[in-house]
N, C-alpha and C. Protein backbone atom coordinates (compact mmCIF):
# COMPACT_ATOMS: atom_id res chain seq x y z
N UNK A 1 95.43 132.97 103.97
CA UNK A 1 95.78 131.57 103.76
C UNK A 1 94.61 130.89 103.05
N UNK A 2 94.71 130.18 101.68
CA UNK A 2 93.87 129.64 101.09
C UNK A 2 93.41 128.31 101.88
N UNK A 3 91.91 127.85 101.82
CA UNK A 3 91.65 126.58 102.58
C UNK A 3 92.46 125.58 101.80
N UNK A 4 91.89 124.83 102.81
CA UNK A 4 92.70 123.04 101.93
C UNK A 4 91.59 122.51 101.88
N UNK A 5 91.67 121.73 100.93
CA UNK A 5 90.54 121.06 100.10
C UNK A 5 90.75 119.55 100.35
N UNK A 6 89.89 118.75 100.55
CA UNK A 6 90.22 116.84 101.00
C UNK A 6 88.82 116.48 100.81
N UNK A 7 89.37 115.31 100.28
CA UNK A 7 88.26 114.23 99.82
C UNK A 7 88.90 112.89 100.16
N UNK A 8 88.23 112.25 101.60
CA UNK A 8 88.65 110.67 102.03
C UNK A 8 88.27 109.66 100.91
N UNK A 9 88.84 109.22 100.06
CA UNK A 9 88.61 108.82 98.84
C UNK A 9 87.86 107.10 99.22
N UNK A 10 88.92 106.51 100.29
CA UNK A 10 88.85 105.53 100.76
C UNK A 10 89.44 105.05 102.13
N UNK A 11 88.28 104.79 103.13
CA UNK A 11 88.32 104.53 104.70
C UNK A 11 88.82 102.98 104.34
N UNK A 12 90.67 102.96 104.94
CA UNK A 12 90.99 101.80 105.23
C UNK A 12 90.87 101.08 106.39
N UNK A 13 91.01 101.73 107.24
CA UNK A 13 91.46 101.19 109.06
C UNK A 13 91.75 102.29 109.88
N UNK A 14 90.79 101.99 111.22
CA UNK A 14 90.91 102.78 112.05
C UNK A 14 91.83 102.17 112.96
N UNK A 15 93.25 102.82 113.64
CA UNK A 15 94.33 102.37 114.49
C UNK A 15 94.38 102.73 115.51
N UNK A 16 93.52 103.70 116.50
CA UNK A 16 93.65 103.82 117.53
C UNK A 16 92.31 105.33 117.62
N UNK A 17 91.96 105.35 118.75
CA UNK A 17 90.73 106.13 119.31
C UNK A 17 90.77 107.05 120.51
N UNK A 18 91.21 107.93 120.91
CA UNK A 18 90.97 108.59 121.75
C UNK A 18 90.30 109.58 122.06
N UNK A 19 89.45 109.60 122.51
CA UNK A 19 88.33 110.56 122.80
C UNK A 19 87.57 111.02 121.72
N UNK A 20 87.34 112.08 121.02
CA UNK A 20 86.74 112.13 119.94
C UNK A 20 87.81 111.94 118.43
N UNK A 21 88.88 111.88 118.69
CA UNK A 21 90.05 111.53 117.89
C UNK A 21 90.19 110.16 117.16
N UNK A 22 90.41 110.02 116.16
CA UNK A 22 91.05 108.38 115.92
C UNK A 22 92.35 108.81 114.74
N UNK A 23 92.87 107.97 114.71
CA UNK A 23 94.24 107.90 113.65
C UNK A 23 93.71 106.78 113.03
N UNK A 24 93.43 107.36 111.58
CA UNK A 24 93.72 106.25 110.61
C UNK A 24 94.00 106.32 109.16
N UNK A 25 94.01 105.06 108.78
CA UNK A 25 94.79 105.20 107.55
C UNK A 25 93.56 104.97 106.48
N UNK A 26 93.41 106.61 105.40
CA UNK A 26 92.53 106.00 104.44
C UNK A 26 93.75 106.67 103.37
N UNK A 27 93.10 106.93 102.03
CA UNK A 27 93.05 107.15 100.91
C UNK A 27 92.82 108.50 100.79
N UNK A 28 93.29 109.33 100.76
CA UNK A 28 92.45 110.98 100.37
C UNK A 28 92.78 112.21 99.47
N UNK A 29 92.52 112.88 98.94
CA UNK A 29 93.11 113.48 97.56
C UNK A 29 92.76 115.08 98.42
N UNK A 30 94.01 115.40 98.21
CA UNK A 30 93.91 116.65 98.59
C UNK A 30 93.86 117.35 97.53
N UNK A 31 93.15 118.43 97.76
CA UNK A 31 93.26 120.40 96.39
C UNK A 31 92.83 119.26 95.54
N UNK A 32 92.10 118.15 95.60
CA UNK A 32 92.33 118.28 93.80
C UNK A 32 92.95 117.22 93.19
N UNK A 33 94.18 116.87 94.04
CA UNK A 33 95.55 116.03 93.05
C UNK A 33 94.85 114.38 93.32
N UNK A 34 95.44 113.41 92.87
CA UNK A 34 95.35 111.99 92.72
C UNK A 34 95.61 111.52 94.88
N UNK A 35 94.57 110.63 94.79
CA UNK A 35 94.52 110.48 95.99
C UNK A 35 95.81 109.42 96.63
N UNK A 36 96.13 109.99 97.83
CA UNK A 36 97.00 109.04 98.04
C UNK A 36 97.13 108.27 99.95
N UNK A 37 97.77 107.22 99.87
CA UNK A 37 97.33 106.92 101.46
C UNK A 37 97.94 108.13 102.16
N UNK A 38 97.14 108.07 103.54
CA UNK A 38 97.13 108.98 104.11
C UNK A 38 96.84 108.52 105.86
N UNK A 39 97.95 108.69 106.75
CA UNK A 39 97.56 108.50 108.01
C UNK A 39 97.99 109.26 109.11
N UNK A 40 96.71 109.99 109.61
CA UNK A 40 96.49 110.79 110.67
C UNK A 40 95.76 111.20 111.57
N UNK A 41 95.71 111.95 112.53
CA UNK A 41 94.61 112.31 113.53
C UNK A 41 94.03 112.89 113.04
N UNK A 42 91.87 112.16 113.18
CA UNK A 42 91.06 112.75 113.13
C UNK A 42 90.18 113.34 113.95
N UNK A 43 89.08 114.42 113.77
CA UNK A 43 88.33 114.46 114.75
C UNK A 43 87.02 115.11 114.06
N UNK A 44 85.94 113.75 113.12
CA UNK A 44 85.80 114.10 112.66
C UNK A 44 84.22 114.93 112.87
N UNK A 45 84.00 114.62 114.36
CA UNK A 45 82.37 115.24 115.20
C UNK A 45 83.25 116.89 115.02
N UNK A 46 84.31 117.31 115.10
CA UNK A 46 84.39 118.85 115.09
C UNK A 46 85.07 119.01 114.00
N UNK A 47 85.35 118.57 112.98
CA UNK A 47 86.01 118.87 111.55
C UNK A 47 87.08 119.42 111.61
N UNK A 48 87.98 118.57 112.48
CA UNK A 48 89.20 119.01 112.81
C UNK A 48 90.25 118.01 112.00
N UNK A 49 91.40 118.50 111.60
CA UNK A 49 92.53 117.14 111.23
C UNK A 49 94.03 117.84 112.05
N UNK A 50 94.69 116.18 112.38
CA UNK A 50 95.61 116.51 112.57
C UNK A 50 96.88 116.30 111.33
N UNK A 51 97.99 116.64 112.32
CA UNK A 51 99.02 116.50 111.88
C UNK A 51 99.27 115.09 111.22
N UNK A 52 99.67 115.05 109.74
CA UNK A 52 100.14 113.38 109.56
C UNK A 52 101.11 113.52 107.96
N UNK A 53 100.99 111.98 107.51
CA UNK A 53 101.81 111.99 106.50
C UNK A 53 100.90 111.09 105.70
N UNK A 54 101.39 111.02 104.37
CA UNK A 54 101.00 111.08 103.12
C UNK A 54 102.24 110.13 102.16
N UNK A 55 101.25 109.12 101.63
CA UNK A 55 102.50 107.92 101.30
C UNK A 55 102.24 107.74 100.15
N UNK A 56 102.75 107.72 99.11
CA UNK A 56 102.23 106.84 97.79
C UNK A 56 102.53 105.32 97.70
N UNK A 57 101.76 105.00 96.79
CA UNK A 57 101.84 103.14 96.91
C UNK A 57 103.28 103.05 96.91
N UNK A 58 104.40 103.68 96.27
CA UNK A 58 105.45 102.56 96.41
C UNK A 58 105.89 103.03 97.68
N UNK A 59 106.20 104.15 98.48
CA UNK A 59 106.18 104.33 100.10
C UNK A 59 105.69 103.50 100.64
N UNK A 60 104.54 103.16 100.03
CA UNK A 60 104.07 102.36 101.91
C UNK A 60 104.23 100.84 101.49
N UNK A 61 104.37 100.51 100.07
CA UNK A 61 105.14 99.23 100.35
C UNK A 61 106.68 99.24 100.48
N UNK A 62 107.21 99.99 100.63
CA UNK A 62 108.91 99.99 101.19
C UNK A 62 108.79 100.41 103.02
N UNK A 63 107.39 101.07 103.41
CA UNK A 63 106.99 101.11 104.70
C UNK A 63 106.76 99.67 105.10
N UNK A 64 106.29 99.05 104.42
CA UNK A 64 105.49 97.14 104.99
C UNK A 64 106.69 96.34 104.87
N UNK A 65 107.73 96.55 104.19
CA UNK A 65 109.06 96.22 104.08
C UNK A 65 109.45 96.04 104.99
N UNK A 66 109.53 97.30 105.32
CA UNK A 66 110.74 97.81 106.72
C UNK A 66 109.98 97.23 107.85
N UNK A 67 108.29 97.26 108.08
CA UNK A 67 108.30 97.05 109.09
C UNK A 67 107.72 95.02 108.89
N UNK A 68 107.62 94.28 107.81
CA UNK A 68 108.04 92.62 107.82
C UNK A 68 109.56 92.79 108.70
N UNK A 69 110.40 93.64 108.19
CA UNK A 69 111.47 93.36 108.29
C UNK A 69 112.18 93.36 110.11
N UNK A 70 111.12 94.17 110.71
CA UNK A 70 111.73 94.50 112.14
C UNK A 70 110.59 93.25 112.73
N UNK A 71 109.40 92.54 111.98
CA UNK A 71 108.92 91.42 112.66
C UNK A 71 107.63 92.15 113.28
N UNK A 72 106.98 93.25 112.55
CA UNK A 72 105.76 93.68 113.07
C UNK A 72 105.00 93.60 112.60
């Protein structure tokens, strides 16, 4: 299995903290490609990542949409 390659391009906001973990949302270009938002579990004292997803600008403004829209 080839590694994966990431570069946090840009630290937006940290959303929550647990133990050595936090979830948040930056900017990060994976292998290489054009960076894009990105929010997931980190851990970054053991260079661990979790599981997450990966939005491009017009995603996450149809994400800020949906969630003006439910009043959050």
């Amino acid at each position: 299995m080839s590694e994966i390659k990431y570069e946090i391009v840009e630290r937006i906001a940290i959303l929550s903290e647990k133990g050595n973990w936090t979830k948040e949302l930056n900017k990060v270009s994976w292998n290489d490609r054009p960076a894009k938002y990105d929010l997931r579990d980190w851990n970054h004292k053991d260079g661990k990542i979790g599981k997450g997803i990966t939005l491009t600008e017009e995603e996450l403004g149809n994400l800020k949409e949906v969630l003006n829209a439910l009043g959050v």
